[in-house]
Each structure stands twice: as C-alpha cells, then as structure tokens.
PDB file of N, CA and C in Angstrom:
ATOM      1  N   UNK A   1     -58.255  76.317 -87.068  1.00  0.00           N
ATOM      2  CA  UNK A   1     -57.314  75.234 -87.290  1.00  0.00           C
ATOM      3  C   UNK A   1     -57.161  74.384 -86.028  1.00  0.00           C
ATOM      4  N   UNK A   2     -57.108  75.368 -85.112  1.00  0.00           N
ATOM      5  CA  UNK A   2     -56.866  74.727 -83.410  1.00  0.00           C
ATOM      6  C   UNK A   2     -58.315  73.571 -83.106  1.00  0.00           C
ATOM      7  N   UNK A   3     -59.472  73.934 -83.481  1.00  0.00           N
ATOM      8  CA  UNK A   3     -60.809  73.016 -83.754  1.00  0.00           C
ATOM      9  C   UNK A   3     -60.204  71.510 -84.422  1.00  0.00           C
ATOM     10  N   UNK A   4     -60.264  72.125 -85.494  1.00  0.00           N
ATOM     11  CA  UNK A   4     -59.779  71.110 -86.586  1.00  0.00           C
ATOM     12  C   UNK A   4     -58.996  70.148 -85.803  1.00  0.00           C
ATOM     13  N   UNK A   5     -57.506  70.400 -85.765  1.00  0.00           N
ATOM     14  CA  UNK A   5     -57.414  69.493 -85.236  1.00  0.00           C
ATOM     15  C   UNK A   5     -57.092  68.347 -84.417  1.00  0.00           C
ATOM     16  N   UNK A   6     -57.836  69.489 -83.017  1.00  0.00           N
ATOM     17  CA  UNK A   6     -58.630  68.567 -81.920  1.00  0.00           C
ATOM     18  C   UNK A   6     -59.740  67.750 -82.305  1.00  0.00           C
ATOM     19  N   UNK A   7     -60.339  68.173 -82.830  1.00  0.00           N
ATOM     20  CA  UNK A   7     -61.825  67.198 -82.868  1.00  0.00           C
ATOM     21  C   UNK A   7     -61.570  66.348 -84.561  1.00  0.00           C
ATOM     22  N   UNK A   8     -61.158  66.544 -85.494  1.00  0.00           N
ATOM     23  CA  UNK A   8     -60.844  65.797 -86.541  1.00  0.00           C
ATOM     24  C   UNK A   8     -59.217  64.959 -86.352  1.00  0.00           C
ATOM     25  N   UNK A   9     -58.459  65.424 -86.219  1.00  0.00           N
ATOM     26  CA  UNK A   9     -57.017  64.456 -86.932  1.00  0.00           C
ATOM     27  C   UNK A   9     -56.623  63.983 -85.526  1.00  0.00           C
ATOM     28  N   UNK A  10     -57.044  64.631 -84.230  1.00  0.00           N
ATOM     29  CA  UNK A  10     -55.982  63.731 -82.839  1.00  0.00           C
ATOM     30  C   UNK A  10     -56.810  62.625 -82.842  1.00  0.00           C
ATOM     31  N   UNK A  11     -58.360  62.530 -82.973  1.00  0.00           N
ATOM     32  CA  UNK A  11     -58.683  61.223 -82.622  1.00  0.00           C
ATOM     33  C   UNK A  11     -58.148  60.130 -83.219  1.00  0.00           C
ATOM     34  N   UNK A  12     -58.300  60.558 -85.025  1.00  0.00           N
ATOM     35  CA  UNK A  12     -57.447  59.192 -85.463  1.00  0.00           C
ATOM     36  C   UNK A  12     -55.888  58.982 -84.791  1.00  0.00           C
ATOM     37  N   UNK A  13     -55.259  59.772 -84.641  1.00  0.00           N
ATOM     38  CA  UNK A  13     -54.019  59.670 -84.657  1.00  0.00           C
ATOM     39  C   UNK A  13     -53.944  58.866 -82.901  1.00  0.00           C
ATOM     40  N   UNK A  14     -54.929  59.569 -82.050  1.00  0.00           N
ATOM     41  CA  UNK A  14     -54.828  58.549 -81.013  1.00  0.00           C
ATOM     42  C   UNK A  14     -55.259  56.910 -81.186  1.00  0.00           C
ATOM     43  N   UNK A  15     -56.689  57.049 -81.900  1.00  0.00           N
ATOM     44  CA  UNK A  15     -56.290  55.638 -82.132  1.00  0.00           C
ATOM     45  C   UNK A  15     -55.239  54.504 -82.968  1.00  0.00           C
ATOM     46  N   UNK A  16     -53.832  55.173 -82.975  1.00  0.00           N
ATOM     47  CA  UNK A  16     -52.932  54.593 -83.509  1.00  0.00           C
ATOM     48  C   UNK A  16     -51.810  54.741 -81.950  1.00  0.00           C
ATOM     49  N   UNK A  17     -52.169  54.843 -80.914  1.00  0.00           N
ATOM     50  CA  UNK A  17     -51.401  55.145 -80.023  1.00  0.00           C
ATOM     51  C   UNK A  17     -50.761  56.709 -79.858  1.00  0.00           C
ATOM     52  N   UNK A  18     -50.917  57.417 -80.466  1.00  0.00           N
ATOM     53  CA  UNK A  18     -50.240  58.957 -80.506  1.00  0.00           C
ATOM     54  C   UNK A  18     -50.660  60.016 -79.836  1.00  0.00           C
ATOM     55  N   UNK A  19     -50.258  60.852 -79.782  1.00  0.00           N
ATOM     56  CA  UNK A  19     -50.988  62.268 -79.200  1.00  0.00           C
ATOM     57  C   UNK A  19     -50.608  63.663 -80.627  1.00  0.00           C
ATOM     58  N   UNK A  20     -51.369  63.798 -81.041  1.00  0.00           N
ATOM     59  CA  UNK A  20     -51.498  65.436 -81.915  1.00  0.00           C
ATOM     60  C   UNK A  20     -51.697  66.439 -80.887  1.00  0.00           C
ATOM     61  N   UNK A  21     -50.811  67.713 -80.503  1.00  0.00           N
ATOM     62  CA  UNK A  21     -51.695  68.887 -79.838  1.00  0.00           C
ATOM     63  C   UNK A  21     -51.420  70.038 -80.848  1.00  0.00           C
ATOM     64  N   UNK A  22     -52.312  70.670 -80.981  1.00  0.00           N
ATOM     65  CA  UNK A  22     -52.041  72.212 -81.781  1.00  0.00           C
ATOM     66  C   UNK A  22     -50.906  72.689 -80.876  1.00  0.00           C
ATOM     67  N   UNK A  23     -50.062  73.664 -81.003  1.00  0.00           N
ATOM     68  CA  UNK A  23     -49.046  74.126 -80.713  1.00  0.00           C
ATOM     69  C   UNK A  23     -49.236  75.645 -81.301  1.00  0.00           C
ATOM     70  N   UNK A  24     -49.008  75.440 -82.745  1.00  0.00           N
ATOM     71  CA  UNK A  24     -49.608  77.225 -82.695  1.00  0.00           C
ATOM     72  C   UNK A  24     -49.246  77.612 -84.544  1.00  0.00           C
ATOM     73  N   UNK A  25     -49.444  78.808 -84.886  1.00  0.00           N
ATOM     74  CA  UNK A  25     -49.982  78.986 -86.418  1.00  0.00           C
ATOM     75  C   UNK A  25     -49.537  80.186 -86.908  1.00  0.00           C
ATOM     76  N   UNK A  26     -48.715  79.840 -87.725  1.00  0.00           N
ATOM     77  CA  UNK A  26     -47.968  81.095 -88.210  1.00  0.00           C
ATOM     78  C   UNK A  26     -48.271  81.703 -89.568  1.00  0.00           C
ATOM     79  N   UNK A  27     -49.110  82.235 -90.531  1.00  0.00           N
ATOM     80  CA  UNK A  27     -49.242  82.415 -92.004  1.00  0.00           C
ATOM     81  C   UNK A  27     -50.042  80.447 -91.903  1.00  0.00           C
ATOM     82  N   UNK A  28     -49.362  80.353 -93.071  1.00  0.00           N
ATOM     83  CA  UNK A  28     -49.173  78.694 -93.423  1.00  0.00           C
ATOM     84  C   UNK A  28     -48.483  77.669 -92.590  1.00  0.00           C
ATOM     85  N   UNK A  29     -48.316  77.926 -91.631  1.00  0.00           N
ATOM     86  CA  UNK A  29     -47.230  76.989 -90.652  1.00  0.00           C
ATOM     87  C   UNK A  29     -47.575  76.895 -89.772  1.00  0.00           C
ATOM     88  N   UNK A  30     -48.095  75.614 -89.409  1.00  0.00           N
ATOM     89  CA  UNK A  30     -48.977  75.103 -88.440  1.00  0.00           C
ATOM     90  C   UNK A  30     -48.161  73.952 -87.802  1.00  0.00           C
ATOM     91  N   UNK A  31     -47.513  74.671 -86.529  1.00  0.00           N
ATOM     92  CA  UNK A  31     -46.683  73.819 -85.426  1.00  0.00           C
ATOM     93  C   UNK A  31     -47.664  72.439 -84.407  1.00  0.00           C
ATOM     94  N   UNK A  32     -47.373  71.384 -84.005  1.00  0.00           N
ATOM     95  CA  UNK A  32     -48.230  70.294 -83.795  1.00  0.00           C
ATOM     96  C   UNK A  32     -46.823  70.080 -82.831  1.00  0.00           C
ATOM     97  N   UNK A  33     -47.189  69.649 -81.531  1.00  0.00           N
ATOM     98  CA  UNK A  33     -46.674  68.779 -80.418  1.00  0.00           C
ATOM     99  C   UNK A  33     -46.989  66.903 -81.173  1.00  0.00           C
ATOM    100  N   UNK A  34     -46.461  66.173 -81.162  1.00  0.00           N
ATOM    101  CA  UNK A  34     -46.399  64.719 -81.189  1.00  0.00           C
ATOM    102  C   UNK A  34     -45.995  63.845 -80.225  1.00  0.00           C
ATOM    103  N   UNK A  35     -46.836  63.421 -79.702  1.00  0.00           N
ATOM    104  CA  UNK A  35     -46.467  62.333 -78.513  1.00  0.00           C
ATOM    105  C   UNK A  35     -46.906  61.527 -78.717  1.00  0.00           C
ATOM    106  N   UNK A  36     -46.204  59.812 -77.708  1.00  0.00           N
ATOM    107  CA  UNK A  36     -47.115  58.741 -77.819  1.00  0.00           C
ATOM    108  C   UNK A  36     -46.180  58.312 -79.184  1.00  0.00           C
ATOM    109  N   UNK A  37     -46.577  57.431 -79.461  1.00  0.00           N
ATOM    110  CA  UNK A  37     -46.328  56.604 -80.740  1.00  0.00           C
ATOM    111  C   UNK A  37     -45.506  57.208 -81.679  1.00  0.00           C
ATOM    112  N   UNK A  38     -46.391  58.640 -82.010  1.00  0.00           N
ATOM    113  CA  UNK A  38     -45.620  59.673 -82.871  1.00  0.00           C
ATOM    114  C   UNK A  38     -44.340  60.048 -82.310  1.00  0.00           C
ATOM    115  N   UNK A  39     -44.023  59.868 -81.528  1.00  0.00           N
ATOM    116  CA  UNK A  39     -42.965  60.895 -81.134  1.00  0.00           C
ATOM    117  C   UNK A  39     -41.611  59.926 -81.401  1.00  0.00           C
ATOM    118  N   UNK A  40     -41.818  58.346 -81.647  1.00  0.00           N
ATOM    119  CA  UNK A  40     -41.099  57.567 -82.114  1.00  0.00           C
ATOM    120  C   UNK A  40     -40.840  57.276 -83.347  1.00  0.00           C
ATOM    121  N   UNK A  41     -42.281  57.315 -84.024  1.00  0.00           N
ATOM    122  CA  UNK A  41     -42.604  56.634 -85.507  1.00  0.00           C
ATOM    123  C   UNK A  41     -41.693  56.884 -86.490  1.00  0.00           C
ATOM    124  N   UNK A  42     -41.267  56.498 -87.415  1.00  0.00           N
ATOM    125  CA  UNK A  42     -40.855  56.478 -88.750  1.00  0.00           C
ATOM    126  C   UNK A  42     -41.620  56.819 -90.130  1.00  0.00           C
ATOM    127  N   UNK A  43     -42.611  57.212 -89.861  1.00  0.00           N
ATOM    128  CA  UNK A  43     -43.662  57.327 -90.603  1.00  0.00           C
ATOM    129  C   UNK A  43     -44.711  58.596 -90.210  1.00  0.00           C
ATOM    130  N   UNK A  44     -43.459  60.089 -89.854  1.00  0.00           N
ATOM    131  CA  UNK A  44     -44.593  60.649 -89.107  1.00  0.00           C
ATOM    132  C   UNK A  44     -44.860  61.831 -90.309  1.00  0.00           C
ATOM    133  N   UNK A  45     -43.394  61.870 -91.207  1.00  0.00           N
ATOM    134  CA  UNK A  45     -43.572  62.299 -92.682  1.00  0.00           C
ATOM    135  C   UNK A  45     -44.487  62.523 -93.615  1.00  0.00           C
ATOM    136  N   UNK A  46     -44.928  61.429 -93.875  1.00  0.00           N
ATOM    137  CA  UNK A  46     -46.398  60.378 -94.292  1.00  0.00           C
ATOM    138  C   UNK A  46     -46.943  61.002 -93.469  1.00  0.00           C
ATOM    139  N   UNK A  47     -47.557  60.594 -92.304  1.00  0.00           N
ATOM    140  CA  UNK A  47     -48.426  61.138 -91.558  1.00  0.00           C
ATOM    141  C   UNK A  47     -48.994  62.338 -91.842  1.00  0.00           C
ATOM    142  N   UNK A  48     -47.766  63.511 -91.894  1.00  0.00           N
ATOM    143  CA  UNK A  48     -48.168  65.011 -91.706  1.00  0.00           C
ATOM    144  C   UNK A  48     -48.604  65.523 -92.952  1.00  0.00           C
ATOM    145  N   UNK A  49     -48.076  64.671 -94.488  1.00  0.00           N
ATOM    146  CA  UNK A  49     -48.463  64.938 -95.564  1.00  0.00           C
ATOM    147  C   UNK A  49     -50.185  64.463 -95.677  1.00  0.00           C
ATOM    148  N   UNK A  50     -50.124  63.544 -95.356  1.00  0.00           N
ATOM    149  CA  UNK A  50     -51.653  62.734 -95.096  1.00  0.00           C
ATOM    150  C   UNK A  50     -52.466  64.173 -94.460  1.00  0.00           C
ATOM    151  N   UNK A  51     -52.501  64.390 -93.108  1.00  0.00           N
ATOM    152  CA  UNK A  51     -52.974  65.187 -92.585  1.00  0.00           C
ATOM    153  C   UNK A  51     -52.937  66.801 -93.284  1.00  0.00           C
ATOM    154  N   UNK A  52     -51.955  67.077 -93.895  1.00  0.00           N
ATOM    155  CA  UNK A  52     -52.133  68.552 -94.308  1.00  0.00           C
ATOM    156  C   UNK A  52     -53.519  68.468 -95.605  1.00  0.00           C
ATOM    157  N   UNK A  53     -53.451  67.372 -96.259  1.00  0.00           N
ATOM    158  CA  UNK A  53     -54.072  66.728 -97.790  1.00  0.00           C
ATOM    159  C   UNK A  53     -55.977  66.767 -96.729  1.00  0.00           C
ATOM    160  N   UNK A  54     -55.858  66.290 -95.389  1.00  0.00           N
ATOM    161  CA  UNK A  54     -57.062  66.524 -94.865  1.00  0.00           C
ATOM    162  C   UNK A  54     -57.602  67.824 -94.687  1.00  0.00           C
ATOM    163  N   UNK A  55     -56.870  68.357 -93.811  1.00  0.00           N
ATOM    164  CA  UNK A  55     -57.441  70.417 -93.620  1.00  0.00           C
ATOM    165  C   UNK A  55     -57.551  70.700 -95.139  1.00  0.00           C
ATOM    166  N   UNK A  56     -56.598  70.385 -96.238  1.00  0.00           N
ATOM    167  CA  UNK A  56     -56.649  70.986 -97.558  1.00  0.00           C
ATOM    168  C   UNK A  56     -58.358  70.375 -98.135  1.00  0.00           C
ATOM    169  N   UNK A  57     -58.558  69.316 -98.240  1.00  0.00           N
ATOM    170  CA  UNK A  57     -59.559  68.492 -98.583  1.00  0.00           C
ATOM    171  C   UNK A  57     -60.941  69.676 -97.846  1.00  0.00           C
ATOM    172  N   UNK A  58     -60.978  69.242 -96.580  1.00  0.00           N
ATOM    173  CA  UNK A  58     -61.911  69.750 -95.437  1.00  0.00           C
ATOM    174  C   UNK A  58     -62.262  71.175 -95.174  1.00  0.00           C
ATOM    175  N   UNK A  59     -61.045  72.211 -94.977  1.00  0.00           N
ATOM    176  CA  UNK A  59     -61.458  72.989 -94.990  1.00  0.00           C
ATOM    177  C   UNK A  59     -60.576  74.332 -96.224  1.00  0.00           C
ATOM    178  N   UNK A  60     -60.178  73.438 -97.274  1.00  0.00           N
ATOM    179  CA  UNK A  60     -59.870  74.264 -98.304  1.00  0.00           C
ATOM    180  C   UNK A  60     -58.746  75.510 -98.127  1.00  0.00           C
ATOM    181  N   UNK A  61     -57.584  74.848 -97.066  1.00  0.00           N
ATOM    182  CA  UNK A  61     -56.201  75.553 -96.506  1.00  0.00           C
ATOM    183  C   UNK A  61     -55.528  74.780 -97.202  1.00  0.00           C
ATOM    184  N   UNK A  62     -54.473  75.467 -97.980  1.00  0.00           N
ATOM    185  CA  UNK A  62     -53.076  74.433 -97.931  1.00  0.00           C
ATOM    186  C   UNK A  62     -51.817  75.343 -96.881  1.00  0.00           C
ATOM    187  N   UNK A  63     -51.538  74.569 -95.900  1.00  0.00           N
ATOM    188  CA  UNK A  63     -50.699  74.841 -94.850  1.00  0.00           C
ATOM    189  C   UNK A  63     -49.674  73.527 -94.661  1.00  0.00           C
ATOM    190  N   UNK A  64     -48.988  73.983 -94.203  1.00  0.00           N
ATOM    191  CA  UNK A  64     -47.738  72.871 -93.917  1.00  0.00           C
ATOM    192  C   UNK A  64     -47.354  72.630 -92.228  1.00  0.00           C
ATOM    193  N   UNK A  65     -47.745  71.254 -91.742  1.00  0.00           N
ATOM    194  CA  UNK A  65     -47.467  70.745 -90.527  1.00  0.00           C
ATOM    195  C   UNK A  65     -45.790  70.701 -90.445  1.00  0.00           C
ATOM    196  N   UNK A  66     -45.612  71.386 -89.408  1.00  0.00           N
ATOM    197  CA  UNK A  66     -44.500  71.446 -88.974  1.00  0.00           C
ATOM    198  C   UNK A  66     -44.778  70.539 -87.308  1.00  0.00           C
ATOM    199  N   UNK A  67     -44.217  68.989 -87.366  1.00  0.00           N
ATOM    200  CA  UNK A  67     -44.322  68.269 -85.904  1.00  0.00           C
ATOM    201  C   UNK A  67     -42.888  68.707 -85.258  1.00  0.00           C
ATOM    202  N   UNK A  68     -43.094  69.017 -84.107  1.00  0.00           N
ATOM    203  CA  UNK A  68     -42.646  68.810 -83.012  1.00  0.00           C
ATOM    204  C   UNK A  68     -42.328  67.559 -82.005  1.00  0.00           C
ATOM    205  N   UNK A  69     -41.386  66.656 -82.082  1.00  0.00           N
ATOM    206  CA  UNK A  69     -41.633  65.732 -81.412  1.00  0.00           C
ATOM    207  C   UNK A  69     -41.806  65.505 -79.981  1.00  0.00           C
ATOM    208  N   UNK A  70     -42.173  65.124 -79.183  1.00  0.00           N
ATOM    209  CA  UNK A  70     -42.000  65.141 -77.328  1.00  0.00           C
ATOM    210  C   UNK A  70     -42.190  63.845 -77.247  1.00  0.00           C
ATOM    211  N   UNK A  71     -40.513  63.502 -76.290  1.00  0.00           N
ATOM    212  CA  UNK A  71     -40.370  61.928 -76.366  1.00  0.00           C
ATOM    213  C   UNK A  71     -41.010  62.236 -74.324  1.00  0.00           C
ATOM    214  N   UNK A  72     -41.522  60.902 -74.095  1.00  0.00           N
ATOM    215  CA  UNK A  72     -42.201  60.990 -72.401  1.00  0.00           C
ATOM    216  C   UNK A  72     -41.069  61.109 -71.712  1.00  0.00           C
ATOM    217  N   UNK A  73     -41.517  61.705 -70.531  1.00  0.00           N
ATOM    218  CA  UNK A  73     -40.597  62.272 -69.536  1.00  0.00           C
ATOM    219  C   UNK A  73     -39.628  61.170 -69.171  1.00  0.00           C
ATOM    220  N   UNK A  74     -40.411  59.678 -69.194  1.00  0.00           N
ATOM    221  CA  UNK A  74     -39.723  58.430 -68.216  1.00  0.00           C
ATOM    222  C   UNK A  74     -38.244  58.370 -69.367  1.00  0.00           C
ATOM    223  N   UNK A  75     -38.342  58.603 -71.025  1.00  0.00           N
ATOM    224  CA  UNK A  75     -37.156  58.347 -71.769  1.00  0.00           C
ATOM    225  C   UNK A  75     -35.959  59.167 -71.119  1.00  0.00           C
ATOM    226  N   UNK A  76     -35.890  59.543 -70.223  1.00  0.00           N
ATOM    227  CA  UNK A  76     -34.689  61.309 -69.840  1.00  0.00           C
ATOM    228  C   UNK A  76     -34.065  60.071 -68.763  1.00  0.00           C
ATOM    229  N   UNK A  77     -34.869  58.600 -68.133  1.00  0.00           N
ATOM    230  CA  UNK A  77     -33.908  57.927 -67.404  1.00  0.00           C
ATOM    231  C   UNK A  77     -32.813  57.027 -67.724  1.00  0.00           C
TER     232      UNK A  77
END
C-alpha cells in the first residue's frame, strides 16, 4: 500500500500543489499525512473517496483513507 501510494496517487496529488505521505495501515485503515494544498482544501473528502475507488480499481483492496491534515510550520505564526 506504502508503494502504491508513493509512486501512484502523491504524484497526482502533487501536481495539484499537495503532499500525500503514507502514515501507516491498520486492517482496512489506511492513515495518509496531507500537506500543501491538501491540508487546506475543501475538497479533500472527494479526494480520498476518489483515491480509495483507485487502490480498489488497481489493486483490488477496498480500504478507507483516513487523512491527517499538517498545516506548514510558518501557519503556528
């Protein structure tokens, strides 16, 4: 899953300004760090449904993204 997605779902998601990191995997519950763009968006809902519908598609898991948001250090001024 940690493969997955590094090399499939962060690239798109970086090229929307964001950061995806695996975080870690419980049964079906697959924790994701969000930074960058994501960590603001309104649309990260969508997003994670989008993305679970990919691993399900790809590699034939249905698991549920649980994001984590991480707003950048400079927001704490």
């Amino acid at each position: 899953m940690e493969k997955y997605i590094n090399e499939k779902l962060r690239p798109l998601v970086q090229g929307d300004g964001g950061e995806m990191t695996f975080l870690k995997r419980e049964d079906d519950k697959v924790t994701v760090v969000m930074q960058g763009e994501c960590s603001k968006c309104g649309m990260l809902a969508k997003c994670m449904s989008w993305c679970e519908g990919q691993i399900q598609k790809d590699l034939g898991e249905k698991v549920t993204l649980i994001p984590v948001r991480k707003k950048p250090f400079f927001w704490d001024r």
